[in-house]
C-alpha atoms as a PDB file:
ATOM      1  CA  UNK A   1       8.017  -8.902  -8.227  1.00  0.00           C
ATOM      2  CA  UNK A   2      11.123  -6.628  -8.190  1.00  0.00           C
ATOM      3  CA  UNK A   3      10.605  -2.942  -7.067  1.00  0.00           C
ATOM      4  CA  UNK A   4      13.187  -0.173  -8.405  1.00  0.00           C
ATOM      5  CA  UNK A   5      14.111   2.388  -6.055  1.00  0.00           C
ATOM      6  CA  UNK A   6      16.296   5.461  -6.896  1.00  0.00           C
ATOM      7  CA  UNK A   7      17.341   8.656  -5.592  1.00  0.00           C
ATOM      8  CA  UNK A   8      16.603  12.594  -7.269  1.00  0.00           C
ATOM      9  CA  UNK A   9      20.359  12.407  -8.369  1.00  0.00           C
ATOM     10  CA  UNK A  10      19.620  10.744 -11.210  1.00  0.00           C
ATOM     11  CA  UNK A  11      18.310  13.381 -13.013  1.00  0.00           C
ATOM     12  CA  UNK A  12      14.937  12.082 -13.686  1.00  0.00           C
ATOM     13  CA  UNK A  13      11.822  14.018 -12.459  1.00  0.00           C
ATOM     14  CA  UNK A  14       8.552  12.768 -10.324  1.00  0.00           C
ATOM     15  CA  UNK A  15       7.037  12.663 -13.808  1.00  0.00           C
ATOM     16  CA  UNK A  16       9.863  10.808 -15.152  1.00  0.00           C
ATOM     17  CA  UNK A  17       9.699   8.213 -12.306  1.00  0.00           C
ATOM     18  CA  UNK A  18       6.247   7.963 -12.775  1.00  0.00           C
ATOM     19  CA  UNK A  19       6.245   7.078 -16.580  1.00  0.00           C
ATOM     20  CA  UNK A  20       9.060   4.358 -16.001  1.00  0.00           C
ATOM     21  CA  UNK A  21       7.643   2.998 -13.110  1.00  0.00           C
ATOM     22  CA  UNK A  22       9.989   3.504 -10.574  1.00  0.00           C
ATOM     23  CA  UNK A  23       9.860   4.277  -7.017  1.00  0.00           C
ATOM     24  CA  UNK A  24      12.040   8.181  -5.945  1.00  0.00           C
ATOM     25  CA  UNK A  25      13.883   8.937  -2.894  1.00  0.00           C
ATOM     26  CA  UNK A  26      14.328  12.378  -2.928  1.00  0.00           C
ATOM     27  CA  UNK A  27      17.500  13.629  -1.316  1.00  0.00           C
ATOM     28  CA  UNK A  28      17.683  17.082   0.168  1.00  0.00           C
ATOM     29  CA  UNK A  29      18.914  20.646   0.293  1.00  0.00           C
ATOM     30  CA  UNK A  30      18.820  23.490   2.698  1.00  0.00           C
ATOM     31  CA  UNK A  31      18.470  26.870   2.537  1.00  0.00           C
ATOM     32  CA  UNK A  32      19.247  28.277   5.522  1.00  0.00           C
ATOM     33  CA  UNK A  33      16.112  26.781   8.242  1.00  0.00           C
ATOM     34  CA  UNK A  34      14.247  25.833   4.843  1.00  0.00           C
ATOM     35  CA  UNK A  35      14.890  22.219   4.389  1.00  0.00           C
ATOM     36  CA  UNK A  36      13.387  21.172   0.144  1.00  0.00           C
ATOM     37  CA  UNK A  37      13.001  17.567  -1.067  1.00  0.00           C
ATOM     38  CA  UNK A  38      15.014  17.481  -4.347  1.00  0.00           C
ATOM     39  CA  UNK A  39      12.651  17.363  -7.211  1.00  0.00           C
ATOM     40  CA  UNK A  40      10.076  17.648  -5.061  1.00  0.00           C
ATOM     41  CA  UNK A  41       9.751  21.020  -3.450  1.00  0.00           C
ATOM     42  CA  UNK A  42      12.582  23.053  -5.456  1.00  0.00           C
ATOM     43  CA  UNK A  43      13.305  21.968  -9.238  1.00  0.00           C
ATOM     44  CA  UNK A  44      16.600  22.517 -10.962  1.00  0.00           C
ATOM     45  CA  UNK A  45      15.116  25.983 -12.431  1.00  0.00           C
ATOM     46  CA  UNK A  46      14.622  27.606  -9.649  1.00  0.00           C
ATOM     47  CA  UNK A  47      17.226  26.279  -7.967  1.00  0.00           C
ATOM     48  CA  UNK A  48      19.992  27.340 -10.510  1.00  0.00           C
ATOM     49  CA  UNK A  49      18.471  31.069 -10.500  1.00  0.00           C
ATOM     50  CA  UNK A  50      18.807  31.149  -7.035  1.00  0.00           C
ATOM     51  CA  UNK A  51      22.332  29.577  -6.967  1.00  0.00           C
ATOM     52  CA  UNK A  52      23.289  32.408  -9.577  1.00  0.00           C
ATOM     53  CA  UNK A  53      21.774  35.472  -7.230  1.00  0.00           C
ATOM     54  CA  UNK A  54      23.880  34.140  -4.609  1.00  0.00           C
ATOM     55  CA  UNK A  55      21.916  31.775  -2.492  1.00  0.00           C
ATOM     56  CA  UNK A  56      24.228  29.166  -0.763  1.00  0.00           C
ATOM     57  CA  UNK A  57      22.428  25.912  -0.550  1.00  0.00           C
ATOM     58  CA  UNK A  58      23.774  22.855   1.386  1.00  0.00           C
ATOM     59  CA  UNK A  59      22.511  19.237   0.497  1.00  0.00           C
ATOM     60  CA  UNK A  60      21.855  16.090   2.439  1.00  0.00           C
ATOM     61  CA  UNK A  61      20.982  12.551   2.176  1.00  0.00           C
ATOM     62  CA  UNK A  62      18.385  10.682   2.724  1.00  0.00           C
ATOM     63  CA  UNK A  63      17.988   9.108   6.110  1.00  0.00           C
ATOM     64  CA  UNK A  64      17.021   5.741   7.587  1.00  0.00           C
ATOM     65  CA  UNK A  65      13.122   6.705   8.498  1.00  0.00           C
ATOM     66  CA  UNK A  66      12.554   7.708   4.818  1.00  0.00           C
ATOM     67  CA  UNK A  67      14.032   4.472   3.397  1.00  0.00           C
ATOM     68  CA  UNK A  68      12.250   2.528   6.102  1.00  0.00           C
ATOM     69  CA  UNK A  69       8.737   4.012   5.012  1.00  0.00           C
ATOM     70  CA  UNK A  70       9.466   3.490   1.310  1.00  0.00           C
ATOM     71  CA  UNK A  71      10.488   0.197   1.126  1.00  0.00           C
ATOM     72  CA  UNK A  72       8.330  -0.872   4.450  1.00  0.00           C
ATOM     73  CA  UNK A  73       4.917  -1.128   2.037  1.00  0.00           C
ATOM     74  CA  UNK A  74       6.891  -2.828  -0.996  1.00  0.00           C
ATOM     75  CA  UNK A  75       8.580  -5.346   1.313  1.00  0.00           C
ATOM     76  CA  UNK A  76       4.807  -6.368   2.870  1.00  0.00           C
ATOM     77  CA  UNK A  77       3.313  -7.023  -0.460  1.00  0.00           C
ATOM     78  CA  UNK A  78       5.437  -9.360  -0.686  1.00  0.00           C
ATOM     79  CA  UNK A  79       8.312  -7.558  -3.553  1.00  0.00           C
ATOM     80  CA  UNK A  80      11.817  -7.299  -3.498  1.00  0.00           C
ATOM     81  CA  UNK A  81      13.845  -3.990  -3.924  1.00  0.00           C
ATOM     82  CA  UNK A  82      17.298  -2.948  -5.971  1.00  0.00           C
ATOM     83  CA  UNK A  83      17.553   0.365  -4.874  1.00  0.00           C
ATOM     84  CA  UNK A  84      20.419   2.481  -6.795  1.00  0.00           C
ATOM     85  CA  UNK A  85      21.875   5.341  -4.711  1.00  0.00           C
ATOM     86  CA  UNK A  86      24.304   7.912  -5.355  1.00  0.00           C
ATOM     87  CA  UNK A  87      27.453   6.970  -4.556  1.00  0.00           C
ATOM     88  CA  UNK A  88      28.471   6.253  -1.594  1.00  0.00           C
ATOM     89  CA  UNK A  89      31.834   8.047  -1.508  1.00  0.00           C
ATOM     90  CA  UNK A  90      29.926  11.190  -1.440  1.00  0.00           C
ATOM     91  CA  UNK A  91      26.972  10.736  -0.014  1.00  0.00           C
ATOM     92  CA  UNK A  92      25.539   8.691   3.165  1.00  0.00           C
ATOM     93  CA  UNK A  93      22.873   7.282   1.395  1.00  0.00           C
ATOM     94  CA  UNK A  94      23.716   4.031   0.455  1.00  0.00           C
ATOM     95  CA  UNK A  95      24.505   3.199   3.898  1.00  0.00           C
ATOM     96  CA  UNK A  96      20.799   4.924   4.999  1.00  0.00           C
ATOM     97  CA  UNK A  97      19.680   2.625   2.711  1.00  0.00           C
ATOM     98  CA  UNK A  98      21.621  -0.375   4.725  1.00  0.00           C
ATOM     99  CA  UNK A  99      20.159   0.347   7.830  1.00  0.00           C
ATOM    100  CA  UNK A 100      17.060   0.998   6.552  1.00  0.00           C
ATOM    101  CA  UNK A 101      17.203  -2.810   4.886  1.00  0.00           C
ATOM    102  CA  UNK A 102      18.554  -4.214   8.167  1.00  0.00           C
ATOM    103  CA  UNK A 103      16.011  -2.046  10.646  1.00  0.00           C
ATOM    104  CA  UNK A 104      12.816  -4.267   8.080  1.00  0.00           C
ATOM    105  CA  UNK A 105      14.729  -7.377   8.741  1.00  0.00           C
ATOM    106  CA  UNK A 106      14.333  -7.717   4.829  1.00  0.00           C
ATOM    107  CA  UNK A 107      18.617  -7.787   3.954  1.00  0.00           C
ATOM    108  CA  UNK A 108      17.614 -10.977   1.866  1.00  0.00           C
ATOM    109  CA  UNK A 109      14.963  -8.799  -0.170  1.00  0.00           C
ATOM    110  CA  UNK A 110      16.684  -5.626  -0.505  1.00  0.00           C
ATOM    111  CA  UNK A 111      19.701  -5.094  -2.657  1.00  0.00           C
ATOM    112  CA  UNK A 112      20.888  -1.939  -2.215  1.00  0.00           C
ATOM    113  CA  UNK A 113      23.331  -1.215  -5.327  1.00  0.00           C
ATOM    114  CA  UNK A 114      26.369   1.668  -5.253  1.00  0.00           C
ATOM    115  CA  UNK A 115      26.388   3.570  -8.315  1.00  0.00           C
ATOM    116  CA  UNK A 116      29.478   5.001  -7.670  1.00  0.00           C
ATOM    117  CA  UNK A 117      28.547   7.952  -9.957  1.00  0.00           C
ATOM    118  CA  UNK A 118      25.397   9.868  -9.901  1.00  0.00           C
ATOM    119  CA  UNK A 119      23.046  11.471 -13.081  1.00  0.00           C
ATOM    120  CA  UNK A 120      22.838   9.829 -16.178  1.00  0.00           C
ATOM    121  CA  UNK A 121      25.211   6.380 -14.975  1.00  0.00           C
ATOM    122  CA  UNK A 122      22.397   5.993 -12.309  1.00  0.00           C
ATOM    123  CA  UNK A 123      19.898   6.339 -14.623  1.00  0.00           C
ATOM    124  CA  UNK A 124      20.974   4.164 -16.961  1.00  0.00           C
ATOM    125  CA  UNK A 125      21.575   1.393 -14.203  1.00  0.00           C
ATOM    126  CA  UNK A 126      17.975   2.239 -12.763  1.00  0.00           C
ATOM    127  CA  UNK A 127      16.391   1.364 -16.472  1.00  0.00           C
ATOM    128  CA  UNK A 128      18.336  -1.200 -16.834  1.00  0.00           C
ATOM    129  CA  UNK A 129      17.376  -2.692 -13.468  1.00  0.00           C
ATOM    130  CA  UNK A 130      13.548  -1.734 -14.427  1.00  0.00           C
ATOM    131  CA  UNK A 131      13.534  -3.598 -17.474  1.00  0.00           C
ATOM    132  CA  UNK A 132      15.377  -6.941 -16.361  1.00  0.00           C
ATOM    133  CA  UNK A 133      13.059  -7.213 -13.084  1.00  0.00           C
ATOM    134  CA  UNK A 134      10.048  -7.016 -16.422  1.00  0.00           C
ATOM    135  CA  UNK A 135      11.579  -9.621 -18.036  1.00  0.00           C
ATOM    136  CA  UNK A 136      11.952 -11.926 -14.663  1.00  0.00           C
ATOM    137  CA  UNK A 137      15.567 -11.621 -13.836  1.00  0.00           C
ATOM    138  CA  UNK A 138      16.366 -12.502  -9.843  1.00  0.00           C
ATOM    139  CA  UNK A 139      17.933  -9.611  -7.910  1.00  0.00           C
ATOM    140  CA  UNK A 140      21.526 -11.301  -7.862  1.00  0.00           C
ATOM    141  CA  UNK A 141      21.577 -11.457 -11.485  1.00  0.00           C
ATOM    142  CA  UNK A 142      20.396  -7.887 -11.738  1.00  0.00           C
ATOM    143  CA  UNK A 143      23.123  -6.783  -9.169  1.00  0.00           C
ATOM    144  CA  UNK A 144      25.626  -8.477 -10.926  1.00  0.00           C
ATOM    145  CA  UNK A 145      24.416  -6.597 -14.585  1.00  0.00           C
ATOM    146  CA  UNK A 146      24.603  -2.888 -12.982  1.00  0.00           C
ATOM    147  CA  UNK A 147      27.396  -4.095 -11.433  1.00  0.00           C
ATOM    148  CA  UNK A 148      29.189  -4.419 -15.173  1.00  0.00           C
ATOM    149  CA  UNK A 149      27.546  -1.604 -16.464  1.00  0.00           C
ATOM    150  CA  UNK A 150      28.834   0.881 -13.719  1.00  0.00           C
ATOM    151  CA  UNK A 151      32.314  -0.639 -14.498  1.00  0.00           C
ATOM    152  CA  UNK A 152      31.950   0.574 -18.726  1.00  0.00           C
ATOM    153  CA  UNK A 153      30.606   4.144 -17.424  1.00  0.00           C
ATOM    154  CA  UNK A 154      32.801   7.145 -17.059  1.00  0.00           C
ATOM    155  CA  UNK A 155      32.338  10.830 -16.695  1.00  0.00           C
ATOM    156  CA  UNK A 156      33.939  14.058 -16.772  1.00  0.00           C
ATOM    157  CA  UNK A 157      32.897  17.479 -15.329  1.00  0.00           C
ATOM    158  CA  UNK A 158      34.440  20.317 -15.936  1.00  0.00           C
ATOM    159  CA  UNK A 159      33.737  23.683 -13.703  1.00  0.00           C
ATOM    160  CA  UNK A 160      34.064  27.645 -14.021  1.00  0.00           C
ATOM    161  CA  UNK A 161      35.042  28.177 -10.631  1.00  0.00           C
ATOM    162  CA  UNK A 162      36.294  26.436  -7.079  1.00  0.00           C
ATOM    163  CA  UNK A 163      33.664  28.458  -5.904  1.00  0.00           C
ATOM    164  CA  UNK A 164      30.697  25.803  -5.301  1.00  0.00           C
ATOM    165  CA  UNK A 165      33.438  22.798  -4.511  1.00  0.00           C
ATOM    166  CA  UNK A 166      34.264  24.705  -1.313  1.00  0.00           C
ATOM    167  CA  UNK A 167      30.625  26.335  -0.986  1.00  0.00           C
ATOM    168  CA  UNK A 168      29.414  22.691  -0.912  1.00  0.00           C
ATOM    169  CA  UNK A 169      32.479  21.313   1.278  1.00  0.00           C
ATOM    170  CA  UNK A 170      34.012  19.449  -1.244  1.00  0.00           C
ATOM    171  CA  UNK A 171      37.407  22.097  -0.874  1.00  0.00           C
ATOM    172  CA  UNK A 172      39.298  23.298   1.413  1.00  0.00           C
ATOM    173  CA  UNK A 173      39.347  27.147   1.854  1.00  0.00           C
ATOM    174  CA  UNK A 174      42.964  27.230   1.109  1.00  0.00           C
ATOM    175  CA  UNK A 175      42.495  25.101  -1.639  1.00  0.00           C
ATOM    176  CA  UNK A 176      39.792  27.125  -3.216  1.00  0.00           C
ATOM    177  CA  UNK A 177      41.814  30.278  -2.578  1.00  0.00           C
ATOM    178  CA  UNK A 178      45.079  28.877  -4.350  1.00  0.00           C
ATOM    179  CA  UNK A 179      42.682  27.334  -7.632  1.00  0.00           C
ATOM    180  CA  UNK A 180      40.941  31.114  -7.902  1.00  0.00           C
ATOM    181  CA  UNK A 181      44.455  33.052  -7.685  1.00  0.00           C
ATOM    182  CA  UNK A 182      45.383  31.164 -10.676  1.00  0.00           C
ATOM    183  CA  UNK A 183      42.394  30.796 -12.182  1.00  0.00           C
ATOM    184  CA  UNK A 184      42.204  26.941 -11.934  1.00  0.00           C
ATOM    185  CA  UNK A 185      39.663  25.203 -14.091  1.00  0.00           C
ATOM    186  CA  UNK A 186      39.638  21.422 -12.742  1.00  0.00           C
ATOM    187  CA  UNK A 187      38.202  18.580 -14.956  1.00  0.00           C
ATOM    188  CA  UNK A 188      36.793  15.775 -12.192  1.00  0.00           C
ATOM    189  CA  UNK A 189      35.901  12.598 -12.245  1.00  0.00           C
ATOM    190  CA  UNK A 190      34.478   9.720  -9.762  1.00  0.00           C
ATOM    191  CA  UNK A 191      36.556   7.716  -9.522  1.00  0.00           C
ATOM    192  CA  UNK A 192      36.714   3.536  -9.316  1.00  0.00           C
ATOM    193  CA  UNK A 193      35.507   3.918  -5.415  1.00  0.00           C
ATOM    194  CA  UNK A 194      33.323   6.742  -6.498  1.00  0.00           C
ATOM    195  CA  UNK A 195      35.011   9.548  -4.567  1.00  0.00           C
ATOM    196  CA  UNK A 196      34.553  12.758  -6.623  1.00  0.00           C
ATOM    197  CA  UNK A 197      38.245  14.016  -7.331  1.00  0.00           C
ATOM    198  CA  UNK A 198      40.743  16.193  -9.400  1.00  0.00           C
ATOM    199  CA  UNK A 199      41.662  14.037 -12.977  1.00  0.00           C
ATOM    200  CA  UNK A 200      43.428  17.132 -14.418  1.00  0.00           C
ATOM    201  CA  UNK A 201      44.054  20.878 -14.088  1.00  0.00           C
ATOM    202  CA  UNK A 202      43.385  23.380 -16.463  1.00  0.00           C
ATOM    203  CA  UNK A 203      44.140  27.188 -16.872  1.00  0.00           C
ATOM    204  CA  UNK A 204      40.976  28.264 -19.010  1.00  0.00           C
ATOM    205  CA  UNK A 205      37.581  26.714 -20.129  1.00  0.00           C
ATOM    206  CA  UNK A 206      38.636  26.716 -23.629  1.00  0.00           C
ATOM    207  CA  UNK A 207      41.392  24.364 -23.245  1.00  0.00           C
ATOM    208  CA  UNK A 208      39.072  22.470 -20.361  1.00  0.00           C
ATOM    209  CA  UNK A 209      36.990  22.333 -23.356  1.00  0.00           C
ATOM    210  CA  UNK A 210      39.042  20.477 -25.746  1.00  0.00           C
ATOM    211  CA  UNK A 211      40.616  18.264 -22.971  1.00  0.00           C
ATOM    212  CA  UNK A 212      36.891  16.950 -22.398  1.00  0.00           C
ATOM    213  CA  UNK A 213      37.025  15.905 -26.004  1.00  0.00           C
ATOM    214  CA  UNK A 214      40.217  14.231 -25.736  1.00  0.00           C
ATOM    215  CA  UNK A 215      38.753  12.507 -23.053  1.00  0.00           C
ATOM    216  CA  UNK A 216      35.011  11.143 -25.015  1.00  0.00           C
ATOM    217  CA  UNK A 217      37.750  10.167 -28.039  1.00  0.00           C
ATOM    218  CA  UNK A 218      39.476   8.082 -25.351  1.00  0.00           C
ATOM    219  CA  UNK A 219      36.127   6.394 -23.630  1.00  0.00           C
ATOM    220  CA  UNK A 220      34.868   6.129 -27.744  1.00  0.00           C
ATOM    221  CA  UNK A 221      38.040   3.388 -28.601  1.00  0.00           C
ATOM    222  CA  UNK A 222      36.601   1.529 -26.344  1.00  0.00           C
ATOM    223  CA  UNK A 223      33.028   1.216 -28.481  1.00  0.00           C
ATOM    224  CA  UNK A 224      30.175   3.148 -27.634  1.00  0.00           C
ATOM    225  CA  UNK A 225      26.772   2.120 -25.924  1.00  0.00           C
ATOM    226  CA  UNK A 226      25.167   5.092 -25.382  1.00  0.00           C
ATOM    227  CA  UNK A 227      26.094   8.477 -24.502  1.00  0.00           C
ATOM    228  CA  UNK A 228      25.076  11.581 -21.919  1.00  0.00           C
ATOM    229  CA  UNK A 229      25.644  15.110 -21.292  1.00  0.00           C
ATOM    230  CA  UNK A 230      25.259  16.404 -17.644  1.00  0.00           C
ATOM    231  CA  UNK A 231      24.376  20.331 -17.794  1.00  0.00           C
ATOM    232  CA  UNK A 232      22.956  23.036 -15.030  1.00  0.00           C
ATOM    233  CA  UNK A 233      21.731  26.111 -15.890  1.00  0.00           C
ATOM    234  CA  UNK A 234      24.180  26.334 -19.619  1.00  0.00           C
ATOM    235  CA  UNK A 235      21.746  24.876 -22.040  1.00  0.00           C
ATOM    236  CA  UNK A 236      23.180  26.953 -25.049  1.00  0.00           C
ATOM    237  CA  UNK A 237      26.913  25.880 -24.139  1.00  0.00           C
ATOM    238  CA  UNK A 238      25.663  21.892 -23.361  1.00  0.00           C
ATOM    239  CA  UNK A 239      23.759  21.731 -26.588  1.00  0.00           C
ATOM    240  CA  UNK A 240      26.705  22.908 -28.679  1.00  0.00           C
ATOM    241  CA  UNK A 241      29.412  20.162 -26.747  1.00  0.00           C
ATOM    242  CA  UNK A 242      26.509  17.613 -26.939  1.00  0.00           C
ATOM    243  CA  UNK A 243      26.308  18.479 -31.048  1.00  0.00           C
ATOM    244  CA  UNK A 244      29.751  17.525 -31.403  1.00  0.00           C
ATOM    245  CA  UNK A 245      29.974  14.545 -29.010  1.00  0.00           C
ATOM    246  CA  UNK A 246      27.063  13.480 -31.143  1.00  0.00           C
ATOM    247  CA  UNK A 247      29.002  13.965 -34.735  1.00  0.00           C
ATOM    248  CA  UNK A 248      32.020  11.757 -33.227  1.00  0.00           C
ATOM    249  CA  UNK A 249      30.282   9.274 -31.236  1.00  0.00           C
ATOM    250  CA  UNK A 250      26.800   8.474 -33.417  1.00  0.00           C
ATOM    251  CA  UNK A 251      25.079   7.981 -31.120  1.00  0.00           C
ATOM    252  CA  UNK A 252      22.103  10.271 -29.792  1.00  0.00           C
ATOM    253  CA  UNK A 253      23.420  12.511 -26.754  1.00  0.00           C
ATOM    254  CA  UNK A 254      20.549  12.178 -23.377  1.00  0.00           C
ATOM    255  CA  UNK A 255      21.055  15.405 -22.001  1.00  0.00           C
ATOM    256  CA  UNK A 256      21.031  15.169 -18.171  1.00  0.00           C
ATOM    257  CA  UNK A 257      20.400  17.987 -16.094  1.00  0.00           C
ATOM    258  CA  UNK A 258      22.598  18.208 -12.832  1.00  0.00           C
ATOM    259  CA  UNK A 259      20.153  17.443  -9.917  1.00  0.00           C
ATOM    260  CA  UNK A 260      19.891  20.758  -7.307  1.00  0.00           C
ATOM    261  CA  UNK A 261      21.654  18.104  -4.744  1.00  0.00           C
ATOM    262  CA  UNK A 262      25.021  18.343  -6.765  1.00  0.00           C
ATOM    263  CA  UNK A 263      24.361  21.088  -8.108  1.00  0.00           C
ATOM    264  CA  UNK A 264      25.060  22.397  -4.473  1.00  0.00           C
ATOM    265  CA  UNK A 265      28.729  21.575  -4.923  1.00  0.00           C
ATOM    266  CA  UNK A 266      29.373  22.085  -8.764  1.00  0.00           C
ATOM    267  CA  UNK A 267      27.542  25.287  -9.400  1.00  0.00           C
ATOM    268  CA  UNK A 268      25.370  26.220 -12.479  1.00  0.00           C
ATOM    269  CA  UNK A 269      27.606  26.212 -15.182  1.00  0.00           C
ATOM    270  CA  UNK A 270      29.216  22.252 -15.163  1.00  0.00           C
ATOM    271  CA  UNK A 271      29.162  20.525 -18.164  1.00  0.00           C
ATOM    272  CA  UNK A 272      30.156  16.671 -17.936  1.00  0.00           C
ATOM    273  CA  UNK A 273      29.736  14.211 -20.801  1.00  0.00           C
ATOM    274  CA  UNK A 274      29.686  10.565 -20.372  1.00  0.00           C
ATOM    275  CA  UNK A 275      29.574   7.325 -22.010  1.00  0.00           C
ATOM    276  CA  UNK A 276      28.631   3.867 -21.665  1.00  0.00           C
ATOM    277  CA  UNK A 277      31.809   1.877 -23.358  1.00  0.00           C
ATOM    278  CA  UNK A 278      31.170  -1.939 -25.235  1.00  0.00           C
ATOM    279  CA  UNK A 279      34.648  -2.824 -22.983  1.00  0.00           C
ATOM    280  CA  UNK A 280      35.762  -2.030 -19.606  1.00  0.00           C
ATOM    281  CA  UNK A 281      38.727   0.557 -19.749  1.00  0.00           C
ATOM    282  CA  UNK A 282      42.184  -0.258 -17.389  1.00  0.00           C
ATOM    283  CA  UNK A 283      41.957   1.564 -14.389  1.00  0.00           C
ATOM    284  CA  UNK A 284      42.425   5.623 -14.873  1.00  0.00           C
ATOM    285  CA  UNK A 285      44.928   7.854 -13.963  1.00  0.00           C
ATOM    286  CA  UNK A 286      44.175  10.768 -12.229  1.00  0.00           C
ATOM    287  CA  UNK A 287      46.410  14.504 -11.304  1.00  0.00           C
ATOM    288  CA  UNK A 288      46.625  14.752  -7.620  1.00  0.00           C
END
């Protein structure tokens, strides 16, 4: 039998894991000497009223000793694991999960798969994982389908402020200075290696706005699977972008809420749609 693991960043709650049958790793954040398991011991709630009084939270991965005692029981009743991480650009915990694999002596029952992305791309790669190990599939075939899938996924986040970019160590101080003096509204991206970069620059949210919708009309010519919308603590302003997305795209809109890990570095008001395309999109471009 095939195990799925996945980390907190995916959005989905205990509950959530639960119901689908898959195993969490919850990542962490810190509050000054108080260290929280994401999803665990601090939900996105209060986490996002918190971020908006001021707290500064920092986040951090997972760590070898956690992997080792999650997979350690799995791996003696005799499973296998695919274990989908957050990506690896940004975080250390696909290589955790490595060294974890290595320290079992279990590399040749423990795939440990980059998504490259985080939220609802992870997700989607986690149930698609779940239900192919349900129908039988071996691990290299299931590697190989996230593997494709990641490829046809693409998102967008857009952000109020350089404010929790640098809070969370993502900016440099003069950076973040130069973006607030004029008022810099940057639409990211992760890109092909995951990394967690600059696509374009914008002076206001309104025109932010309509960019992101250039940007779903570009992922939509190349079909449409399924779609997402990755909110914090903005439900009113997600539900009205995910309304429209929905009237282009038809397709339902998943709403994914940002997971208090990165929401550490993107602050409570992102909003970043995303879709799974039929057809794997050239390589993007991306503002420097």
């Amino acid at each position: 039998m095939i195990k799925v693991v996945m980390d907190s960043t995916s959005g989905m709650t205990v509950e959530d894991f639960e119901k689908a049958g898959m195993v969490m790793v919850p990542l962490y954040i810190r509050e000054g000497e108080t260290l929280y398991r994401d999803g665990v011991d601090i939900k996105p709630a209060e986490f996002y009223r918190k971020e908006r009084e001021g707290v500064i939270f920092e986040s951090a991965q997972t760590n070898p000793d956690d992997l080792v005692r999650i997979f350690r029981p799995i791996v003696e009743a005799g499973d296998e694991i695919v274990c989908v991480m957050i990506s690896g650009a940004i975080s250390g915990s696909v290589n955790a999960g490595r060294v974890a694999a290595q320290t079992l002596e279990a590399e040749d029952r423990i795939s440990i798969v980059d998504s490259r992305q985080s939220g609802y791309c992870q997700l989607t790669m986690g149930r698609l994982a779940k239900s192919m190990a349900d129908e039988g599939k071996s691990r290299a075939q299931i590697v190989e389908a996230l593997t494709e899938l990641r490829d046809r996924t693409w998102v967008y986040f857009i952000m109020e402020s350089l404010h929790w970019l640098y809070k969370g160590g993502r900016l440099t101080g003069a950076q973040a200075l130069i973006g607030t003096i004029i008022q810099l509204k940057p639409i990211v991206w992760f890109d092909d290696l995951g990394r967690m970069v600059t696509h374009d620059k914008i002076r206001t949210i309104k025109a932010g706005k309509e960019r992101l919708k250039e940007l779903v009309l570009e992922m939509a010519s190349y079909g449409v699977v399924s779609a997402g919308l990755h909110w914090a603590d903005n439900w009113d302003e997600a539900k009205e972008f995910g309304d429209w997305m929905e009237s282009v795209l038809h397709v339902p809109v998943e709403y994914n809420r940002v997971s208090c890990v990165v929401g550490c570095h993107v602050g409570p008001t992102v909003l970043g749609p995303v879709v799974v395309m039929k057809e794997k999109p050239k390589a993007k471009n991306r503002v420097d």
